[in-house]
PDB file of N, CA and C in Angstrom:
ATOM      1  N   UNK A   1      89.265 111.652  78.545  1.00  0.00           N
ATOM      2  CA  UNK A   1      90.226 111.132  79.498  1.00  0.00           C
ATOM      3  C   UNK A   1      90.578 109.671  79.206  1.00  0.00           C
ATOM      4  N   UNK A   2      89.769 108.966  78.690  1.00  0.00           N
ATOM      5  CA  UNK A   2      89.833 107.732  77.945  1.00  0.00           C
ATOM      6  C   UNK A   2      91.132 107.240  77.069  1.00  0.00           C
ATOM      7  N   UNK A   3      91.782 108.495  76.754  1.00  0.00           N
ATOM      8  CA  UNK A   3      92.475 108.394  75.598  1.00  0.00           C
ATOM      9  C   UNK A   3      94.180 108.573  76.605  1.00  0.00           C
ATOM     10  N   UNK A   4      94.049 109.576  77.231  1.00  0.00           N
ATOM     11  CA  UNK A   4      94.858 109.639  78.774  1.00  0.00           C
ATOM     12  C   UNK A   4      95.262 108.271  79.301  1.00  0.00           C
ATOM     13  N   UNK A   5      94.010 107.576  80.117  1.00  0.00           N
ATOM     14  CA  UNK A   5      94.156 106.416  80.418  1.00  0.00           C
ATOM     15  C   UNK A   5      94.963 105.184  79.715  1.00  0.00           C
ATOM     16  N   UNK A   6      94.466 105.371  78.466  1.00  0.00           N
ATOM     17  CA  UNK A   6      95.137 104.270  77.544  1.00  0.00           C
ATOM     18  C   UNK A   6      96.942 104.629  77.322  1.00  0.00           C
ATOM     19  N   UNK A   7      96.753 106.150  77.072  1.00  0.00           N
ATOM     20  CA  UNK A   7      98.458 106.171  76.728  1.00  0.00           C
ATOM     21  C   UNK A   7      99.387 105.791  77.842  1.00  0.00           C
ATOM     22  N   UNK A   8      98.713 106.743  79.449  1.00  0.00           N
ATOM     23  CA  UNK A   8      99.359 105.866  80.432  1.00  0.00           C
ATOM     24  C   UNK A   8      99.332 104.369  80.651  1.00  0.00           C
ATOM     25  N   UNK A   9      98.649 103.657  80.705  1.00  0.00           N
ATOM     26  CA  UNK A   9      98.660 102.330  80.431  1.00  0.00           C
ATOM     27  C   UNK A   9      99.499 101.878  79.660  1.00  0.00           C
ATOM     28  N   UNK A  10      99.698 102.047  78.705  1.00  0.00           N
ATOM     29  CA  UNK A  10     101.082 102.152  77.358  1.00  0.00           C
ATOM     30  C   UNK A  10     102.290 102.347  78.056  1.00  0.00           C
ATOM     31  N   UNK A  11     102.429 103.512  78.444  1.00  0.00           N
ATOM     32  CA  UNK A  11     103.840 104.011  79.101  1.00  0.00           C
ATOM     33  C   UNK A  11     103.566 102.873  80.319  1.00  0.00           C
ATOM     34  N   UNK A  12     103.312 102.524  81.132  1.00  0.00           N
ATOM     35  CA  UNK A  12     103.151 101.514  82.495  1.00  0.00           C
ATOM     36  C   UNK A  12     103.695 100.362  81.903  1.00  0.00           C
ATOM     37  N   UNK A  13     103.082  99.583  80.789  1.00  0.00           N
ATOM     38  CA  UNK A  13     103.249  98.441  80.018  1.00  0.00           C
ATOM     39  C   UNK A  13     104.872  98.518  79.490  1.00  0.00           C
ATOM     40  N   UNK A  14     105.305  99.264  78.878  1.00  0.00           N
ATOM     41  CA  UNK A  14     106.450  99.484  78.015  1.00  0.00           C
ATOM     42  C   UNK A  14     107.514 100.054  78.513  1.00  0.00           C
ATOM     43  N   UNK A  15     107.571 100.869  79.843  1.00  0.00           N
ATOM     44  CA  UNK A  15     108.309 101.211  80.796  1.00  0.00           C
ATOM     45  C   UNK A  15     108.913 100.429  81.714  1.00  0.00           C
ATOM     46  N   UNK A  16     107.409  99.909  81.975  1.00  0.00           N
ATOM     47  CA  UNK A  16     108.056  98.880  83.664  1.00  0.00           C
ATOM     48  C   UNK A  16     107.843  97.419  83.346  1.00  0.00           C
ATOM     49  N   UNK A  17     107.468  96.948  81.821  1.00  0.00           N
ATOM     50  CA  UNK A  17     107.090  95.723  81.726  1.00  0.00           C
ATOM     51  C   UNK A  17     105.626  94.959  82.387  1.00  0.00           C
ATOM     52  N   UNK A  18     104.465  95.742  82.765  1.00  0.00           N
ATOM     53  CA  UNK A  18     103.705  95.322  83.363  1.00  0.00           C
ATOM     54  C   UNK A  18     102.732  94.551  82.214  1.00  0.00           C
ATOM     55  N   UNK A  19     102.331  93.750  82.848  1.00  0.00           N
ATOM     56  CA  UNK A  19     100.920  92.933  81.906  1.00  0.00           C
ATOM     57  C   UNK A  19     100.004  93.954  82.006  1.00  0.00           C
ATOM     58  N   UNK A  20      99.736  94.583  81.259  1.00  0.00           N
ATOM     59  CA  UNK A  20      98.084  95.443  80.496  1.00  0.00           C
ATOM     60  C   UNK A  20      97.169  94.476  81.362  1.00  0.00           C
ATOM     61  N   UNK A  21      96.939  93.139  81.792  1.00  0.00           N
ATOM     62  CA  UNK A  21      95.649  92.975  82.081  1.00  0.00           C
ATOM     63  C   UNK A  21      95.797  93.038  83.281  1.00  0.00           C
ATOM     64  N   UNK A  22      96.652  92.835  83.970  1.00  0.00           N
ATOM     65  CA  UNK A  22      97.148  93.286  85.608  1.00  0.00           C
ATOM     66  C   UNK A  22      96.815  94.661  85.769  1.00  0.00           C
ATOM     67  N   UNK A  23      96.465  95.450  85.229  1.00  0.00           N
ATOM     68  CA  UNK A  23      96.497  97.383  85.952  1.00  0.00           C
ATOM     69  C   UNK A  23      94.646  97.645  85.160  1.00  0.00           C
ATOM     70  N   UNK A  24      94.663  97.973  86.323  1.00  0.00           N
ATOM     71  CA  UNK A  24      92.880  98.521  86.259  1.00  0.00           C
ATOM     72  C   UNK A  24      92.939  99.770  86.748  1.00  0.00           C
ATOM     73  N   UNK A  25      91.519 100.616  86.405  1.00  0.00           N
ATOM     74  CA  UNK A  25      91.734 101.957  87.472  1.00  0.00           C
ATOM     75  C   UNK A  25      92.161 102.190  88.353  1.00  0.00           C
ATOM     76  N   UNK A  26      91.657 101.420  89.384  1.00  0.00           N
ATOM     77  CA  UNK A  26      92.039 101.109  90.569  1.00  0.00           C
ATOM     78  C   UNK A  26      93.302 100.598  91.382  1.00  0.00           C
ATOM     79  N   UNK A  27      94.053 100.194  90.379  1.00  0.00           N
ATOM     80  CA  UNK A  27      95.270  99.702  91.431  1.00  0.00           C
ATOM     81  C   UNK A  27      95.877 100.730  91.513  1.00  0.00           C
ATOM     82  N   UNK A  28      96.481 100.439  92.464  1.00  0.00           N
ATOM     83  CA  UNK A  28      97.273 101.479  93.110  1.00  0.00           C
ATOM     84  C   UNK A  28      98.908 101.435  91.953  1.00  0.00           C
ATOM     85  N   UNK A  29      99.883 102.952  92.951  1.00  0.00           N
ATOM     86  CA  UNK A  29     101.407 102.049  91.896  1.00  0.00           C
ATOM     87  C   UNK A  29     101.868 101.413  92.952  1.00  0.00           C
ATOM     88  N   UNK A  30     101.262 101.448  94.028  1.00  0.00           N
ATOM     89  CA  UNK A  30     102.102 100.440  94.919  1.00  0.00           C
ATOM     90  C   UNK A  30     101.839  99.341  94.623  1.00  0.00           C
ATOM     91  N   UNK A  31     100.727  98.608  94.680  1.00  0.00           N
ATOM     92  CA  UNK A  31     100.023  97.123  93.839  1.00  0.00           C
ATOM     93  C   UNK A  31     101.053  96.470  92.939  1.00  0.00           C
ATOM     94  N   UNK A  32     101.184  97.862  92.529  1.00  0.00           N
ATOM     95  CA  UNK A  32     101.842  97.330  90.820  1.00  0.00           C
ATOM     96  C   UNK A  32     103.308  97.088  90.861  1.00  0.00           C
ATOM     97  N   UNK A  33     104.278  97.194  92.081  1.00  0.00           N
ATOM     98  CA  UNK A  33     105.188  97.171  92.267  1.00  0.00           C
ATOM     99  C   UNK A  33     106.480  98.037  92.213  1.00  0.00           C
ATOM    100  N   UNK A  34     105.407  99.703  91.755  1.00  0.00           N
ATOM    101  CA  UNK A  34     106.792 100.482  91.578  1.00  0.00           C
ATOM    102  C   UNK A  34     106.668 100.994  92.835  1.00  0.00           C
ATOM    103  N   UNK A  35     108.242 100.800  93.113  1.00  0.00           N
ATOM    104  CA  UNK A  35     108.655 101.837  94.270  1.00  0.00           C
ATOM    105  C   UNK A  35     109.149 102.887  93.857  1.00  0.00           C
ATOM    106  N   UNK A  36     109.653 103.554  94.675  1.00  0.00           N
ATOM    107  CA  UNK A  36     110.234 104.883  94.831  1.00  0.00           C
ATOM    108  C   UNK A  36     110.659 105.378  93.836  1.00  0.00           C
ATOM    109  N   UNK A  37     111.565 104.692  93.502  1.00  0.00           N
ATOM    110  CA  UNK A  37     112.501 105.286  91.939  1.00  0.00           C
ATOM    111  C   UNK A  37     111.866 104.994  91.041  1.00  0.00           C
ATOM    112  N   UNK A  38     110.589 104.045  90.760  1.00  0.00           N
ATOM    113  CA  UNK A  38     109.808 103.758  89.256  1.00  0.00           C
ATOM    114  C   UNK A  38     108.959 104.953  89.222  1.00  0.00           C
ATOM    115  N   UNK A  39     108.102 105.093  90.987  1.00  0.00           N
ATOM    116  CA  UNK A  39     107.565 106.715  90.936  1.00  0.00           C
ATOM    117  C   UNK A  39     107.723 108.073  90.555  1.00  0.00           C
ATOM    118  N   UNK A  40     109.709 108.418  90.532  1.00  0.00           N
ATOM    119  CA  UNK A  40     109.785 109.297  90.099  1.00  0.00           C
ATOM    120  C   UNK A  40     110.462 108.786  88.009  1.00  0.00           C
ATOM    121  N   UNK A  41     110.273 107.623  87.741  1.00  0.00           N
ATOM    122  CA  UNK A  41     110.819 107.361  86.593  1.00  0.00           C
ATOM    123  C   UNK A  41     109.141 107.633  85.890  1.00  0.00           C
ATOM    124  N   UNK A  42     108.534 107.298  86.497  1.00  0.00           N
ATOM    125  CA  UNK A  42     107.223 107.117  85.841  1.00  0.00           C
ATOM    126  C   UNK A  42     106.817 108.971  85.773  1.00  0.00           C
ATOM    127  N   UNK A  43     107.120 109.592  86.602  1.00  0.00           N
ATOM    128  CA  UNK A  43     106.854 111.009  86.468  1.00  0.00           C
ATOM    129  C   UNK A  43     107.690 112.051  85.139  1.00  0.00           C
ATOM    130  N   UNK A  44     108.751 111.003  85.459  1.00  0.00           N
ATOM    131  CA  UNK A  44     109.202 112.005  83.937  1.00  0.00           C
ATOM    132  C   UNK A  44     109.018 111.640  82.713  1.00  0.00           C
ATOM    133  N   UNK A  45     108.869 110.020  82.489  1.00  0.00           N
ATOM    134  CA  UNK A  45     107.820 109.051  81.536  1.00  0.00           C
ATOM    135  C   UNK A  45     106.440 110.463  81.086  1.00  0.00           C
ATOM    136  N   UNK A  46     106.090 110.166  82.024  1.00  0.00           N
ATOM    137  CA  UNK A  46     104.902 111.003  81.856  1.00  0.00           C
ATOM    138  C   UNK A  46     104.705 112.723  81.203  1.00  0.00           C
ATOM    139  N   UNK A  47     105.379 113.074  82.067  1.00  0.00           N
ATOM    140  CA  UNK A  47     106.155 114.406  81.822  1.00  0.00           C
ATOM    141  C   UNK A  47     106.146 114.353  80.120  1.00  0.00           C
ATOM    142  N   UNK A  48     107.028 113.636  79.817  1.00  0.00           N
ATOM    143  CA  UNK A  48     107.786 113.498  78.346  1.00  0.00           C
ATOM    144  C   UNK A  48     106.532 113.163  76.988  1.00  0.00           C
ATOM    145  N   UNK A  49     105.740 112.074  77.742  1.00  0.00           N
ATOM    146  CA  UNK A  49     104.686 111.624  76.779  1.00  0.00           C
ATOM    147  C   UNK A  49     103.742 112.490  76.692  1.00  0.00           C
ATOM    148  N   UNK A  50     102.989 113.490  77.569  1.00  0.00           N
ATOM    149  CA  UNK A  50     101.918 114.386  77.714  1.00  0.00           C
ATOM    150  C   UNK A  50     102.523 115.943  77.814  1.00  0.00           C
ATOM    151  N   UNK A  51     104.034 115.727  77.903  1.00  0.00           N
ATOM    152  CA  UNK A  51     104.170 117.349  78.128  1.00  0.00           C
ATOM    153  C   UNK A  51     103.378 118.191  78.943  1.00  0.00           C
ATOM    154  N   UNK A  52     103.456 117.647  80.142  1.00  0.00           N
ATOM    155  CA  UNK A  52     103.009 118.453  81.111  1.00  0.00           C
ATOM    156  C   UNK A  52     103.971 118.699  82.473  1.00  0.00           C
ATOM    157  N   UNK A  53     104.073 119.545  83.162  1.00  0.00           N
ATOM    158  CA  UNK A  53     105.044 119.345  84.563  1.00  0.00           C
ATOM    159  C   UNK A  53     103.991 118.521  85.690  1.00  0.00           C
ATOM    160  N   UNK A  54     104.929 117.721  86.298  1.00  0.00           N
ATOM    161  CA  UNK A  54     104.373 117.168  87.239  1.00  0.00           C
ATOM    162  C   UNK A  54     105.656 117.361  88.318  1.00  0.00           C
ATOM    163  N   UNK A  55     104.887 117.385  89.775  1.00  0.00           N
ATOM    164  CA  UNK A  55     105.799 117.917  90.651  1.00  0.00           C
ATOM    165  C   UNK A  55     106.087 116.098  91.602  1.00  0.00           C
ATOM    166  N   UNK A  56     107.060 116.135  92.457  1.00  0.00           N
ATOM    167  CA  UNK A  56     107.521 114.867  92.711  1.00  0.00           C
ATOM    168  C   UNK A  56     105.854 113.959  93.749  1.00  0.00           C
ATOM    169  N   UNK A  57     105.555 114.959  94.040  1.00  0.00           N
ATOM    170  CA  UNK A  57     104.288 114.786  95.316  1.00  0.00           C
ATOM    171  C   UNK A  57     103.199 114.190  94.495  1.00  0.00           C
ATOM    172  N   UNK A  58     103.323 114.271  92.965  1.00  0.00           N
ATOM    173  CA  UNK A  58     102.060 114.201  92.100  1.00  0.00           C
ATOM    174  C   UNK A  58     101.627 113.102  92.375  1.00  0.00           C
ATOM    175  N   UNK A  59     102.497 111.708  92.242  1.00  0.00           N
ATOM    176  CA  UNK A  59     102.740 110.653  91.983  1.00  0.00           C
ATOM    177  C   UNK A  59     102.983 110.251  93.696  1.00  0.00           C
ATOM    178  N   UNK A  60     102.145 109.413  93.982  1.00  0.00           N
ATOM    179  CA  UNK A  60     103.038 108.501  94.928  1.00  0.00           C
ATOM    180  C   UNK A  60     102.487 107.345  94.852  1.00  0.00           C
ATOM    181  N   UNK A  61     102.957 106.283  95.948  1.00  0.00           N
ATOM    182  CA  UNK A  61     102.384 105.268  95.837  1.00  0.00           C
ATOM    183  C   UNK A  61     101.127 104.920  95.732  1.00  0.00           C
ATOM    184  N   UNK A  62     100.021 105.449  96.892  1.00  0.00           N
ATOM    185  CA  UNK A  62      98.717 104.898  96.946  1.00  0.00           C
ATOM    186  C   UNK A  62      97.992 105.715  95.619  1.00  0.00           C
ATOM    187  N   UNK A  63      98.414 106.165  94.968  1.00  0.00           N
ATOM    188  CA  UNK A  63      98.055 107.222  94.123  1.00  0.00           C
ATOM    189  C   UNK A  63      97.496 105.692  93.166  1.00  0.00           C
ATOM    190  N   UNK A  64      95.772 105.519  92.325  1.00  0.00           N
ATOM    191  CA  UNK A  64      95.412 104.991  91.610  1.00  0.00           C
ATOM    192  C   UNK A  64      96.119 105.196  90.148  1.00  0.00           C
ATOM    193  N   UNK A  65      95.921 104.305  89.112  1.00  0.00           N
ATOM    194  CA  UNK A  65      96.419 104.779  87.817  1.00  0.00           C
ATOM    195  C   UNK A  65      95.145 105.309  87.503  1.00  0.00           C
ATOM    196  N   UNK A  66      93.880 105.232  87.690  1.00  0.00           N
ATOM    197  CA  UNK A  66      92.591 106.244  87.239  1.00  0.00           C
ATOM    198  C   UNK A  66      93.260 107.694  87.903  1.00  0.00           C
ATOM    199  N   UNK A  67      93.336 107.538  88.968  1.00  0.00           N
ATOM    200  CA  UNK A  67      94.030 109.164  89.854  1.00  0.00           C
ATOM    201  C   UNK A  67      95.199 109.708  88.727  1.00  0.00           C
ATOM    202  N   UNK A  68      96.512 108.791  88.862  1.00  0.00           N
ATOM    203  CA  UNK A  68      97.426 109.350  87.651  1.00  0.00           C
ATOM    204  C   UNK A  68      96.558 110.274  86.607  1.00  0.00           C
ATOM    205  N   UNK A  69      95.671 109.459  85.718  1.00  0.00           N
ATOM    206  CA  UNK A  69      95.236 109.740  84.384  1.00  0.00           C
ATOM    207  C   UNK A  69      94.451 110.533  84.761  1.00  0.00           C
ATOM    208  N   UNK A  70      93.737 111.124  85.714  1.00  0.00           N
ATOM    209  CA  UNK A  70      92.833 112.497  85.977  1.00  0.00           C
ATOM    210  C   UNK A  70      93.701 113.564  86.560  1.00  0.00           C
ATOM    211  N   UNK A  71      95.486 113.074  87.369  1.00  0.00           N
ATOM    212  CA  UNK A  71      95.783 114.597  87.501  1.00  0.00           C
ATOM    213  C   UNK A  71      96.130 115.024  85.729  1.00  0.00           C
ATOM    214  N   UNK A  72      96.883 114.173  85.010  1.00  0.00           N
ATOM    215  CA  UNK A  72      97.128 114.604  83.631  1.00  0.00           C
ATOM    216  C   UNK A  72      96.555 114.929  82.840  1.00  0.00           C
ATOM    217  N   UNK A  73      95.162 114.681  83.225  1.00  0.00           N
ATOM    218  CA  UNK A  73      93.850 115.190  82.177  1.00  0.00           C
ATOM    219  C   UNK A  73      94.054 116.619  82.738  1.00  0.00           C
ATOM    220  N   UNK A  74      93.880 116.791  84.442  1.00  0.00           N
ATOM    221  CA  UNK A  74      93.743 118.020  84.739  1.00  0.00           C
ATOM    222  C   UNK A  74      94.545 119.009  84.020  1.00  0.00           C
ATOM    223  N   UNK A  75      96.402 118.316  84.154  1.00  0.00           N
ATOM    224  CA  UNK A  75      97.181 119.581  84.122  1.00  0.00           C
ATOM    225  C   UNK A  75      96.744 120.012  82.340  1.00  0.00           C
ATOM    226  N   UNK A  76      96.869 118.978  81.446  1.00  0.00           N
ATOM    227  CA  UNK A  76      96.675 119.127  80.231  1.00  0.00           C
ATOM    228  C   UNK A  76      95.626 120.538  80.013  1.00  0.00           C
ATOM    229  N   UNK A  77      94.773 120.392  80.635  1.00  0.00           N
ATOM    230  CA  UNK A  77      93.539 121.283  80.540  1.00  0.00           C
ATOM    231  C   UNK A  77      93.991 122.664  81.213  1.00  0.00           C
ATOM    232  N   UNK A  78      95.043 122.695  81.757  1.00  0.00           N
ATOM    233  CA  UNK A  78      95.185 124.101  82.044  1.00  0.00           C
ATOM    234  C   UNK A  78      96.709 124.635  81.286  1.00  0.00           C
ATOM    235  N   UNK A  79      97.320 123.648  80.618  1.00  0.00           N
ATOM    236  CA  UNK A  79      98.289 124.301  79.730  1.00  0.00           C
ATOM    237  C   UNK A  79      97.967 124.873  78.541  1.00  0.00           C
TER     238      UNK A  79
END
């Protein structure tokens, strides 16, 4: 999942412009400043980089980026 973590981190960094040392497991995407529309930009980001479906509910705000990177570990593991 390590490897998960890092690529999202990548896509977060290179998407939305965030500083890599600003986003820890733990922050939230609200913390991090995406609203609404980065939530669903970041879902198809995601979508695209891991090839997995993610549904709009996947993602929300209080949702951690450790949380992100464990539902995508999940879905990965069942495609």
């Amino acid at each position: 999942m390590e490897d998960i973590y890092q690529r999202l981190l990548e896509l977060l960094t290179s998407t939305f412009g965030l500083d890599p040392e600003s986003i820890e497991p733990t922050s939230t995407l609200s913390a991090l400043e995406l609203d609404s529309l980065a939530l669903v930009e970041l879902s198809v980001a995601a979508q695209e980089e891991f090839d997995v479906p993610l549904e709009d509910s996947d993602l929300g705000p209080e949702s951690t980026v450790g949380q992100a990177a464990e539902l995508i570990s999940g879905k990965l593991a069942t495609v």
